[in-house]
C-alpha atoms as a PDB file:
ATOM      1  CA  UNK A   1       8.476   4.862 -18.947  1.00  0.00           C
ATOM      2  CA  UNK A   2       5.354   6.048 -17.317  1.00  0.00           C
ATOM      3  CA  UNK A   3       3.707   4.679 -14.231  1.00  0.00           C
ATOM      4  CA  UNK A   4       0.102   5.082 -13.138  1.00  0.00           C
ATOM      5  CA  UNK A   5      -0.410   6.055  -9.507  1.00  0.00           C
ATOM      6  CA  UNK A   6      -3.097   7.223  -7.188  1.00  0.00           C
ATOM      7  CA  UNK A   7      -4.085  11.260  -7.838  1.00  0.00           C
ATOM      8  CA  UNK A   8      -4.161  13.949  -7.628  1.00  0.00           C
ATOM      9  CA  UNK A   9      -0.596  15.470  -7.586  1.00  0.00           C
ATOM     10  CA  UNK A  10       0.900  15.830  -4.955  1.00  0.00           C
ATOM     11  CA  UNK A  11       0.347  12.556  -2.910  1.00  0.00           C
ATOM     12  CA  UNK A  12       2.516  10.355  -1.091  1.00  0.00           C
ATOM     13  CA  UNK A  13       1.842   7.647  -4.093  1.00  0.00           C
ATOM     14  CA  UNK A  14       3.177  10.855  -6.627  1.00  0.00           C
ATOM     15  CA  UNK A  15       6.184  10.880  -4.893  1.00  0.00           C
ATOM     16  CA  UNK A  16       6.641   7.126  -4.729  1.00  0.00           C
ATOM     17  CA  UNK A  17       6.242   6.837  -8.487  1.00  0.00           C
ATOM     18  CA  UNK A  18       8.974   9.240  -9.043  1.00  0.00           C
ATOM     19  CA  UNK A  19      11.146   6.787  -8.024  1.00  0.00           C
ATOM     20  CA  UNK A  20      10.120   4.306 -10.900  1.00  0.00           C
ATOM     21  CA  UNK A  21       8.926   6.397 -14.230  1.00  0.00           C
ATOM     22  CA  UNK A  22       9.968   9.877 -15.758  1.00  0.00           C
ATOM     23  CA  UNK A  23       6.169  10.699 -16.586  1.00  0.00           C
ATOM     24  CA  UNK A  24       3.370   9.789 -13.571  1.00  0.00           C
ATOM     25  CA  UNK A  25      -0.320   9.523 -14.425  1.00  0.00           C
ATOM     26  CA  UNK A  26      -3.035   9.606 -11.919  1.00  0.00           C
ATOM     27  CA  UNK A  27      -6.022   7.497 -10.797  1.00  0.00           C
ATOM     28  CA  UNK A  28      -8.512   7.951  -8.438  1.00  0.00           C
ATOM     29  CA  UNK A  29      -8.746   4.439  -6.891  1.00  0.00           C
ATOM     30  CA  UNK A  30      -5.783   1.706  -6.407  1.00  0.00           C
ATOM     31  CA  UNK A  31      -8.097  -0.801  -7.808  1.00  0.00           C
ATOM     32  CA  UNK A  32      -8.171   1.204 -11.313  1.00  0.00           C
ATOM     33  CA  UNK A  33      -4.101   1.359 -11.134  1.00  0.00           C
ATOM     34  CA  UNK A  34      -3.723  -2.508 -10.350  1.00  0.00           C
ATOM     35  CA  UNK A  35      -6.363  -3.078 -13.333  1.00  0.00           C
ATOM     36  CA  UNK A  36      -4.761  -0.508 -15.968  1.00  0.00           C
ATOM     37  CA  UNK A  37      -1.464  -2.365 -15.140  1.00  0.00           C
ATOM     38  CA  UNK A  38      -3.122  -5.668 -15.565  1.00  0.00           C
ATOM     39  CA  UNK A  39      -4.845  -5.240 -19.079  1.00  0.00           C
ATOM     40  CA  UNK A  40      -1.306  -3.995 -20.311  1.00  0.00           C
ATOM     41  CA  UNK A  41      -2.461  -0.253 -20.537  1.00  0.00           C
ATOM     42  CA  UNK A  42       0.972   1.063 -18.316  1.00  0.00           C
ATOM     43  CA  UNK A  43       3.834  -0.509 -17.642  1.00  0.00           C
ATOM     44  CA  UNK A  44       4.576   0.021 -14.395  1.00  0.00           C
ATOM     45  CA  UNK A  45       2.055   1.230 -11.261  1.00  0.00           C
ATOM     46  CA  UNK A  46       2.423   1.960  -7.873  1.00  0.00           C
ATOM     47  CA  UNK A  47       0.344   1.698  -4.986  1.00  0.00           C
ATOM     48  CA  UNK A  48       0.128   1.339  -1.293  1.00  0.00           C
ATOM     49  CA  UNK A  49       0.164  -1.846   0.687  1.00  0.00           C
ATOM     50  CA  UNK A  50       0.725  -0.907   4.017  1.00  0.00           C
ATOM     51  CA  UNK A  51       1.365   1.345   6.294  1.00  0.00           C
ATOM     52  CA  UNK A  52       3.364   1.086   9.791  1.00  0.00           C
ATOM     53  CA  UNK A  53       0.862   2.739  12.082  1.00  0.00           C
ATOM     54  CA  UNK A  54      -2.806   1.660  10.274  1.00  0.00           C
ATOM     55  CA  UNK A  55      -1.581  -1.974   8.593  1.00  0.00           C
ATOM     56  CA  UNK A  56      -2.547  -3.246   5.502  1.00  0.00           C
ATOM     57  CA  UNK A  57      -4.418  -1.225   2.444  1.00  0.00           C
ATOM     58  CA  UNK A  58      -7.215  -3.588   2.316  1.00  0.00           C
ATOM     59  CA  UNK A  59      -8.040  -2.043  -1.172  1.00  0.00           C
ATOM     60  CA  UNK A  60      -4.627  -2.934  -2.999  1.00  0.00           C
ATOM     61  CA  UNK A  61      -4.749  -6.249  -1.215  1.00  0.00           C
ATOM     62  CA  UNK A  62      -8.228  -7.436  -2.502  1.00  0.00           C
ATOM     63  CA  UNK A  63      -7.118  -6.053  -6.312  1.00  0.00           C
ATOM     64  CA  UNK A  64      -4.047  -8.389  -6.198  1.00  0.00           C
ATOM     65  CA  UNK A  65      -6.806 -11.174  -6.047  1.00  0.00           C
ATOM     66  CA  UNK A  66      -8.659  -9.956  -8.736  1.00  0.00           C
ATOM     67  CA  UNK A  67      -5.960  -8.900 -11.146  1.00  0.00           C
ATOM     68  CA  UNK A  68      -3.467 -10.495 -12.103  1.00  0.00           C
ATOM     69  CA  UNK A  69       0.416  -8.479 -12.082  1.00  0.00           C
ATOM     70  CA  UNK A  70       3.582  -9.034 -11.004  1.00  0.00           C
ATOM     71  CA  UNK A  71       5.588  -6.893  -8.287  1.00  0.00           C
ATOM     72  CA  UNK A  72       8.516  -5.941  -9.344  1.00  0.00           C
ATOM     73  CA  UNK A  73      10.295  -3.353  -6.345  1.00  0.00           C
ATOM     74  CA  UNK A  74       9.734  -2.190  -3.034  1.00  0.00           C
ATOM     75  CA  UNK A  75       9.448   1.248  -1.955  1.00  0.00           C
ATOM     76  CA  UNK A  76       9.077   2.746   1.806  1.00  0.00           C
ATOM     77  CA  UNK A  77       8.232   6.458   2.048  1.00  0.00           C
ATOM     78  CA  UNK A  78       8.269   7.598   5.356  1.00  0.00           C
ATOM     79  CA  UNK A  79       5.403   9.632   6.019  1.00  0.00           C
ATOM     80  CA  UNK A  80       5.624  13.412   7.167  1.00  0.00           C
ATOM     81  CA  UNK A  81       2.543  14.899   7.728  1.00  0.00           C
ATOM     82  CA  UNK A  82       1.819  18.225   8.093  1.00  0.00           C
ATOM     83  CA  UNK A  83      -1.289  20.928   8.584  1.00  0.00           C
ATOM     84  CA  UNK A  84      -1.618  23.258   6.095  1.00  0.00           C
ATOM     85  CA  UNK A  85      -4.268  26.043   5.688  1.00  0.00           C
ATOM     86  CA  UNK A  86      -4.710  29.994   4.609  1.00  0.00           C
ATOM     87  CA  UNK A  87      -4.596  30.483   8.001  1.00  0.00           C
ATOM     88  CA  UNK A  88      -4.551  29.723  11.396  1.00  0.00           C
ATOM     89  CA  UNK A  89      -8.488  30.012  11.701  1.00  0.00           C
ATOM     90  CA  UNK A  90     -10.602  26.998  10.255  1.00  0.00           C
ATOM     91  CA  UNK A  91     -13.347  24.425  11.212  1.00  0.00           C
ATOM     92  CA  UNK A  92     -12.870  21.535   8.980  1.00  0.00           C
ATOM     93  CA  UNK A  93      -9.134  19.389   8.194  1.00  0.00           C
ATOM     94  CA  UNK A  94      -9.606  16.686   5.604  1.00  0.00           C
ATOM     95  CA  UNK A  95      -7.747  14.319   3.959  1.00  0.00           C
ATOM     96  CA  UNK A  96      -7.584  10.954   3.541  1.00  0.00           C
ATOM     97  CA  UNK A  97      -8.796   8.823   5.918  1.00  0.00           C
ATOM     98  CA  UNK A  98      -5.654   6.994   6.776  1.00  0.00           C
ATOM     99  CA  UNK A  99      -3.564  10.401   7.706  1.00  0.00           C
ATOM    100  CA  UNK A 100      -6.909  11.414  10.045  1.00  0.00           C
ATOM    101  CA  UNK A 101      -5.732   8.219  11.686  1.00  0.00           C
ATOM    102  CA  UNK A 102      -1.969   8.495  11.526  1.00  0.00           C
ATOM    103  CA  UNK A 103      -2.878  12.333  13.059  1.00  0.00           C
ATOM    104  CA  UNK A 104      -5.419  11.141  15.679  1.00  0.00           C
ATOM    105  CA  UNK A 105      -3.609  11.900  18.629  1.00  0.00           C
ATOM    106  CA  UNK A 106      -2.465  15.849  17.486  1.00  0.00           C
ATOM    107  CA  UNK A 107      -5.743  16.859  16.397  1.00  0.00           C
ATOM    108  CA  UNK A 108      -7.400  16.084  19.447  1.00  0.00           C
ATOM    109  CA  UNK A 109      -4.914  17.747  21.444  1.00  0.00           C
ATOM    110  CA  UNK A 110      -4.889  20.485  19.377  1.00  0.00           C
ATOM    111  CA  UNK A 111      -7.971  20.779  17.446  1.00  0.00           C
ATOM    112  CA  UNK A 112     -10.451  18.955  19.516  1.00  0.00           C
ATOM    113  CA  UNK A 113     -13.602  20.844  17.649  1.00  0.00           C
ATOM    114  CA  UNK A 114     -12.771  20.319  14.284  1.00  0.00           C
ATOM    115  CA  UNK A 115     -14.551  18.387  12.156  1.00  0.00           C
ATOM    116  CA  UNK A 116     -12.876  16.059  10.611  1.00  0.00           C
ATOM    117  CA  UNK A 117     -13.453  14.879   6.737  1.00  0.00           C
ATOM    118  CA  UNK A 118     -12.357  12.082   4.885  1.00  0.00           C
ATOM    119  CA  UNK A 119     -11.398  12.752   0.688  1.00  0.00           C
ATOM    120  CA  UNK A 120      -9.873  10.385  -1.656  1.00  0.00           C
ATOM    121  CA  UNK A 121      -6.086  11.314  -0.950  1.00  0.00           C
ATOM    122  CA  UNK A 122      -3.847  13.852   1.150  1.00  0.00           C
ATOM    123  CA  UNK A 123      -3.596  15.922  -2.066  1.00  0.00           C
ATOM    124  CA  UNK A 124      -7.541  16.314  -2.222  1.00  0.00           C
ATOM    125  CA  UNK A 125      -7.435  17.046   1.115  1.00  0.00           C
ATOM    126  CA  UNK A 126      -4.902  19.822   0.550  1.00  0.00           C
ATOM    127  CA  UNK A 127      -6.697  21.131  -2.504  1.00  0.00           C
ATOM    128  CA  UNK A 128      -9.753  21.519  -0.161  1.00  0.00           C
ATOM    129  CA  UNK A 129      -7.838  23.839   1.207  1.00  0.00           C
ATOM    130  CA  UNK A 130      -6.471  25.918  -0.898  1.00  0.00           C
ATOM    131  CA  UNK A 131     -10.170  26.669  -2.018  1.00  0.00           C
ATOM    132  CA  UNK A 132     -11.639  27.052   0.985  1.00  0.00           C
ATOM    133  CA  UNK A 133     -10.120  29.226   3.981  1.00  0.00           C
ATOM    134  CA  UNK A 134     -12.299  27.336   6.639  1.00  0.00           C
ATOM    135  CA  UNK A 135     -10.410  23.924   5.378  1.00  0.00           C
ATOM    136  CA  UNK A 136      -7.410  22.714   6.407  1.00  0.00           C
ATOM    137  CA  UNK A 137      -5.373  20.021   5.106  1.00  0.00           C
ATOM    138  CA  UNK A 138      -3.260  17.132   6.062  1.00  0.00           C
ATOM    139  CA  UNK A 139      -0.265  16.519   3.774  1.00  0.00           C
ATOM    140  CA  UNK A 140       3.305  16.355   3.165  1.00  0.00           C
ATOM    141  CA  UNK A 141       5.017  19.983   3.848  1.00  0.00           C
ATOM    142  CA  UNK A 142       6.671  20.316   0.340  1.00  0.00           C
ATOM    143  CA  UNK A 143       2.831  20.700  -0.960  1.00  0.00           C
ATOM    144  CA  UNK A 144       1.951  24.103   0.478  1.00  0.00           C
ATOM    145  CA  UNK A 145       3.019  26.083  -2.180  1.00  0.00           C
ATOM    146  CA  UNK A 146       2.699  30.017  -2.424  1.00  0.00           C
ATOM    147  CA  UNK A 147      -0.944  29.836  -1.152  1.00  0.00           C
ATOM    148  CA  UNK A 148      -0.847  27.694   2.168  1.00  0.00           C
ATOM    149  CA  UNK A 149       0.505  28.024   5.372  1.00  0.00           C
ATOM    150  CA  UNK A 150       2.588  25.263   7.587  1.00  0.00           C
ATOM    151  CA  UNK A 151       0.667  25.645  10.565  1.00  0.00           C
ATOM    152  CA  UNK A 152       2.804  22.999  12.121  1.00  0.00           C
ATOM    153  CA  UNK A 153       4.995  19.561  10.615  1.00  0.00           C
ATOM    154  CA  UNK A 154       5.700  16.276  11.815  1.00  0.00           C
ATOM    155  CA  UNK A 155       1.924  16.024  13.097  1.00  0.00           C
ATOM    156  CA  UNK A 156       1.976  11.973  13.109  1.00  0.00           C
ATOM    157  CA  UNK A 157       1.094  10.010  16.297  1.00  0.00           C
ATOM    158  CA  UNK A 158       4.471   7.881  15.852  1.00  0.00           C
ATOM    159  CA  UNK A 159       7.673   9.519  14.535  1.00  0.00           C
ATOM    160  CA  UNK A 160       8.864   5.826  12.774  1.00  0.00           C
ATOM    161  CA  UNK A 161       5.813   6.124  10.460  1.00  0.00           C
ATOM    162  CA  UNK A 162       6.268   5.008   6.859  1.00  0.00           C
ATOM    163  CA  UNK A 163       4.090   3.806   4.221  1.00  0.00           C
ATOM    164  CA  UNK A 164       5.123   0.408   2.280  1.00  0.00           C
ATOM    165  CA  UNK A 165       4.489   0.668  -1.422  1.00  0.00           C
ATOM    166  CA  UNK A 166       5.045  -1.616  -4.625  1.00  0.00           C
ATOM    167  CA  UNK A 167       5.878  -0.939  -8.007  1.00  0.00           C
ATOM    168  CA  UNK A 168       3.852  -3.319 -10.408  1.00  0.00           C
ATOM    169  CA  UNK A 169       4.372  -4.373 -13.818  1.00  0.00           C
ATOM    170  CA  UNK A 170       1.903  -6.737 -16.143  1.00  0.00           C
ATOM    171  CA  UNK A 171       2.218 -10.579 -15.312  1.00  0.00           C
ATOM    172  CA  UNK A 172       4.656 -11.251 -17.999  1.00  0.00           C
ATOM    173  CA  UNK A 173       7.219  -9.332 -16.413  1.00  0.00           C
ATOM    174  CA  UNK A 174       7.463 -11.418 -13.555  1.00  0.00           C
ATOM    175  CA  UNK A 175      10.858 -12.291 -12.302  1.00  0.00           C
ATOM    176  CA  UNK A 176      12.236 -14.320  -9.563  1.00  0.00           C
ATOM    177  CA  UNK A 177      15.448 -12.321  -8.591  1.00  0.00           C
ATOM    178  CA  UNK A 178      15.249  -9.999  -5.003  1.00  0.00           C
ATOM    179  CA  UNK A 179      15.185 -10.425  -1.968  1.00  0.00           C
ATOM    180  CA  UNK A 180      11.495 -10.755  -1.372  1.00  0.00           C
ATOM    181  CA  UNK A 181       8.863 -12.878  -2.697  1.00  0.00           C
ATOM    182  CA  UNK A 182       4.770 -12.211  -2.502  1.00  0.00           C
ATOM    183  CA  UNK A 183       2.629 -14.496  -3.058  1.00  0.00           C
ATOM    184  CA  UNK A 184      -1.211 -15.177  -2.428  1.00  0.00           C
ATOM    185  CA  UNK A 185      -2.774 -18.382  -1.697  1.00  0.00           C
ATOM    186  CA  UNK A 186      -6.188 -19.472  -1.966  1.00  0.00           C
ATOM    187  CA  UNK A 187      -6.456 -23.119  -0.383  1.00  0.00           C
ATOM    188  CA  UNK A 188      -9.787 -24.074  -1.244  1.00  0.00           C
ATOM    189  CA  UNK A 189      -9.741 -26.009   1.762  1.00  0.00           C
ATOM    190  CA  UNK A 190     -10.757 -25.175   5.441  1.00  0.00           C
ATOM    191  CA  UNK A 191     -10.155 -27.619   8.521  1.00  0.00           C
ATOM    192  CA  UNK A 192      -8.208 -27.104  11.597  1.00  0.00           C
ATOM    193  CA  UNK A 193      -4.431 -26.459  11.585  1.00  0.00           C
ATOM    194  CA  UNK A 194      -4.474 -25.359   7.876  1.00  0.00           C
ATOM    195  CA  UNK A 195      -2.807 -22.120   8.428  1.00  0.00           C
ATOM    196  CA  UNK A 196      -0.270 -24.107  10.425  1.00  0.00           C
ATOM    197  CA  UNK A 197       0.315 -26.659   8.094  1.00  0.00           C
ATOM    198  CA  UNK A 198       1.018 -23.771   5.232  1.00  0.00           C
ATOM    199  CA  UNK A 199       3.474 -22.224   7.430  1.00  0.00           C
ATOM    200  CA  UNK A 200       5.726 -24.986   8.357  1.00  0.00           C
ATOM    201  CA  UNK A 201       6.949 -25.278   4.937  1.00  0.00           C
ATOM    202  CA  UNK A 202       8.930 -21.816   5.455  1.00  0.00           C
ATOM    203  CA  UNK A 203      10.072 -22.550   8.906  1.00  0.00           C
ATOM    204  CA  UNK A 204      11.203 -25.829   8.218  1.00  0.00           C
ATOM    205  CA  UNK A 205      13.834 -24.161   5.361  1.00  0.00           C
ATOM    206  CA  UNK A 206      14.286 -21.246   7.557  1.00  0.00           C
ATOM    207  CA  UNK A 207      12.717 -19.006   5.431  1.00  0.00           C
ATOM    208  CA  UNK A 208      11.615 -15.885   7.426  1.00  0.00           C
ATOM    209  CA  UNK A 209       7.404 -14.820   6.957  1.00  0.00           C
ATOM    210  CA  UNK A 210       7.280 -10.878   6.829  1.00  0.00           C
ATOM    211  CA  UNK A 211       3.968 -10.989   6.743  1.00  0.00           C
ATOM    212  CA  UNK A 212       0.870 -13.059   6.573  1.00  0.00           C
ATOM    213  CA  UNK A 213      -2.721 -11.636   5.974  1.00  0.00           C
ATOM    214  CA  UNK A 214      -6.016 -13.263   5.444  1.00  0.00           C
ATOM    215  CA  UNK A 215      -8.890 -11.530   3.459  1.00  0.00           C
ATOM    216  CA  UNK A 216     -12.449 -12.645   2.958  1.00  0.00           C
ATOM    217  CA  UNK A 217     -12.251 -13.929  -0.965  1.00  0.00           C
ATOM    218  CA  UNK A 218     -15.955 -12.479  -0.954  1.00  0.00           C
ATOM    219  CA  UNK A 219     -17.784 -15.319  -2.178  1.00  0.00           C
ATOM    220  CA  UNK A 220     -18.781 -17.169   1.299  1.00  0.00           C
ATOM    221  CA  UNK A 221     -18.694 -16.634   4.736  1.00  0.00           C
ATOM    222  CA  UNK A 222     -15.500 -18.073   5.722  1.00  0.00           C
ATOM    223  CA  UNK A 223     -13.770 -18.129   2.754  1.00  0.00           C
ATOM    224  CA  UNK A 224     -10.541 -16.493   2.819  1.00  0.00           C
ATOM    225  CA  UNK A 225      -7.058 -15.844   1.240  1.00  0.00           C
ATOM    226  CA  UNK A 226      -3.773 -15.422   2.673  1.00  0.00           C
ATOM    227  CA  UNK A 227      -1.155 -12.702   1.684  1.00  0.00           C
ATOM    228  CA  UNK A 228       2.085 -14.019   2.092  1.00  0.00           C
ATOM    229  CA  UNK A 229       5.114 -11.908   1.782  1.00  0.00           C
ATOM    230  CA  UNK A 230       9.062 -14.015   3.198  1.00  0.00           C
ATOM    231  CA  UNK A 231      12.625 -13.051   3.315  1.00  0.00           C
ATOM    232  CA  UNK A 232      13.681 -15.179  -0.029  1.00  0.00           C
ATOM    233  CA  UNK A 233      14.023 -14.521  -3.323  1.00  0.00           C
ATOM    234  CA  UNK A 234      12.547 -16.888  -6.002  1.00  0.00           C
ATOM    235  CA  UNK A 235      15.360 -17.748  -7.347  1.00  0.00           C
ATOM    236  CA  UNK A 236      16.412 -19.550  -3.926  1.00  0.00           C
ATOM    237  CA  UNK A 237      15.814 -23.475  -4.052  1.00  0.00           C
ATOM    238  CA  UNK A 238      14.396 -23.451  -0.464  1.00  0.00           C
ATOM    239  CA  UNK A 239      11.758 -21.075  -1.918  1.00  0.00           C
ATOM    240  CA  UNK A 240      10.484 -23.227  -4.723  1.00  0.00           C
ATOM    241  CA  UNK A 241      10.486 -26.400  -2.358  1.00  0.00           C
ATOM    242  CA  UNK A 242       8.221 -24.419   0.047  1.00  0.00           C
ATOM    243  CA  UNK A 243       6.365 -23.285  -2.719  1.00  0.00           C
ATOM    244  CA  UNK A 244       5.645 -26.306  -4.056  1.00  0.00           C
ATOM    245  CA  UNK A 245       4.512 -27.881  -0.527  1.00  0.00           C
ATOM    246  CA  UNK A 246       1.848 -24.740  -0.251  1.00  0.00           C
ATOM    247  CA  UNK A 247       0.677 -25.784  -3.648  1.00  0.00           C
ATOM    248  CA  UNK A 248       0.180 -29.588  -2.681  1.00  0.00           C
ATOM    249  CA  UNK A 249      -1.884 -28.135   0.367  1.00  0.00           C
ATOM    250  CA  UNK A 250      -4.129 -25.899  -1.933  1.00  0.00           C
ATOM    251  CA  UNK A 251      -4.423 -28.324  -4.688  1.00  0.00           C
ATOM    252  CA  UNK A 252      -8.111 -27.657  -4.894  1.00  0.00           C
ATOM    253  CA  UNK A 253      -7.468 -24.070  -4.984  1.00  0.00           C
ATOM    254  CA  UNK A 254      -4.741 -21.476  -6.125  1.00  0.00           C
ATOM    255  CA  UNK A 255      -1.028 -20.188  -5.123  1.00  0.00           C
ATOM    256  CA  UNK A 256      -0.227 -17.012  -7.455  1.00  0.00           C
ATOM    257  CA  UNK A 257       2.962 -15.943  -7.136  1.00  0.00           C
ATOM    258  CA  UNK A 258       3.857 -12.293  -7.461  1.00  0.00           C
ATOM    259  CA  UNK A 259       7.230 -12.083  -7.891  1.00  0.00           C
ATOM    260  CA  UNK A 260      10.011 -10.991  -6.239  1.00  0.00           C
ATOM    261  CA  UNK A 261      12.038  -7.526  -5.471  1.00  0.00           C
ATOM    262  CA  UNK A 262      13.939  -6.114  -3.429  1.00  0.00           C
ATOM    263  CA  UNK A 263      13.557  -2.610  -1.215  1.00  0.00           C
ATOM    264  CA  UNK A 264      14.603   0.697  -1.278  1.00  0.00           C
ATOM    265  CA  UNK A 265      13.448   4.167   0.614  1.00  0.00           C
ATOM    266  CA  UNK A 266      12.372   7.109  -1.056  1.00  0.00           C
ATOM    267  CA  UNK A 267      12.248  10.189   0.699  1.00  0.00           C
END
């Protein structure tokens, strides 16, 4: 099987798709993995949804909406960032803008005048780089090579730091057994105590919310969607009556249901 993943090599998304596929290909955006997946093109992707220090990966999030695919596992990669470079002597660390974030706090400390530059992944960052001995990069440690230093490891703000990824598969291979269920709703309503009354459903079957999310849907101001991830499996009866009550609520709109799946870490 081969998966599709954010590029270059390298990346914390590479080493998340190892987990699912034999063979890896690479995009440059999680929008174009989400809508290779879609159009049947791969059979599996993977792709970031959130991360513990920054949140949610707005990008993946918003391509859910657009595309439609089912999720079909888990994965959490705990992130372990490190600064690699020729040498100790540079101006300039890049790499994607989430690890400048996750890294905040030891740069300034420690590299207060650098200038800081934002590239499409950590692996761009570290190819920077390698070509360029006024560059360093942020990245995992195992992507140094014979070329780059480990000028230090572990450089994250917060120690607990992991990255929440899913493994997606087209629509039709959709199934309702795990642990988890996703889902996104679009109520096509708005009026006070909607979010409330789409919630109570869950609570009142004791069905735990992991997470809930709203993004703009992009076509008015005020418009939005909710990300909904709970602590039930399809399969579960108390899921499908919950289900069901969110869909009554957002009659004149949409409930997609992504699936569900279950967890695992890869290191």
């Amino acid at each position: 099987m081969e998966a599709l993943t954010l590029g270059p090599e390298g990346t914390y998304s590479h080493r998340a798709a190892t987990a699912v596929a034999d063979e890896v290909s690479f995009a440059e955006s999680m929008t174009a993995v989400i809508e290779a997946v879609a159009s049947g093109e791969y059979e599996r992707g993977v792709v970031p949804v959130e991360n513990s220090t920054d949140g949610s990966v707005n990008e993946s999030l918003d391509a859910f909406v657009e595309y439609d695919v089912a999720i079909v596992r888990e994965l959490i990669t705990p992130i372990r960032h490190a600064l690699l470079a020729q040498g100790p002597e540079f101006s300039v660390v890049a790499s994607h803008a989430q690890a400048l974030a996750q890294c905040r706090g030891y740069l300034e400390a420690h590299y207060p005048n650098a200038e800081l530059e934002a590239v499409a992944s950590t692996a761009r960052g570290v190819e920077r780089a390698r070509g360029d001995a006024g560059v360093a990069g942020i990245g995992h440690p195992g992507n140094a090579g014979d070329d780059l230093v480990v000028l230090a490891e572990d450089i994250q703000d917060q120690s607990s730091n992991a990255t929440r990824f899913v493994a997606i598969a087209p629509a039709s291979q959709r199934t309702e057994a795990g642990s988890k269920t996703s889902f996104i709703v679009n109520p096509g309503v708005d009026y006070p105590g909607l979010l409330l009354e789409m919630l109570e459903p869950f609570a009142e079957r004791d069905i735990n919310l992991t997470r809930v999310e709203s993004r703009p849907t992009g076509e008015r101001l005020g418009d939005y969607v909710f990300h909904i991830d709970v602590a039930a499996g399809l399969y579960e009866e108390r899921t499908g009556e919950a289900l069901e009550a969110i869909e009554n609520i957002a009659k004149d709109g949409w409930v997609r249901r992504l699936g569900s799946y279950d967890r695992e870490t890869v290191l």
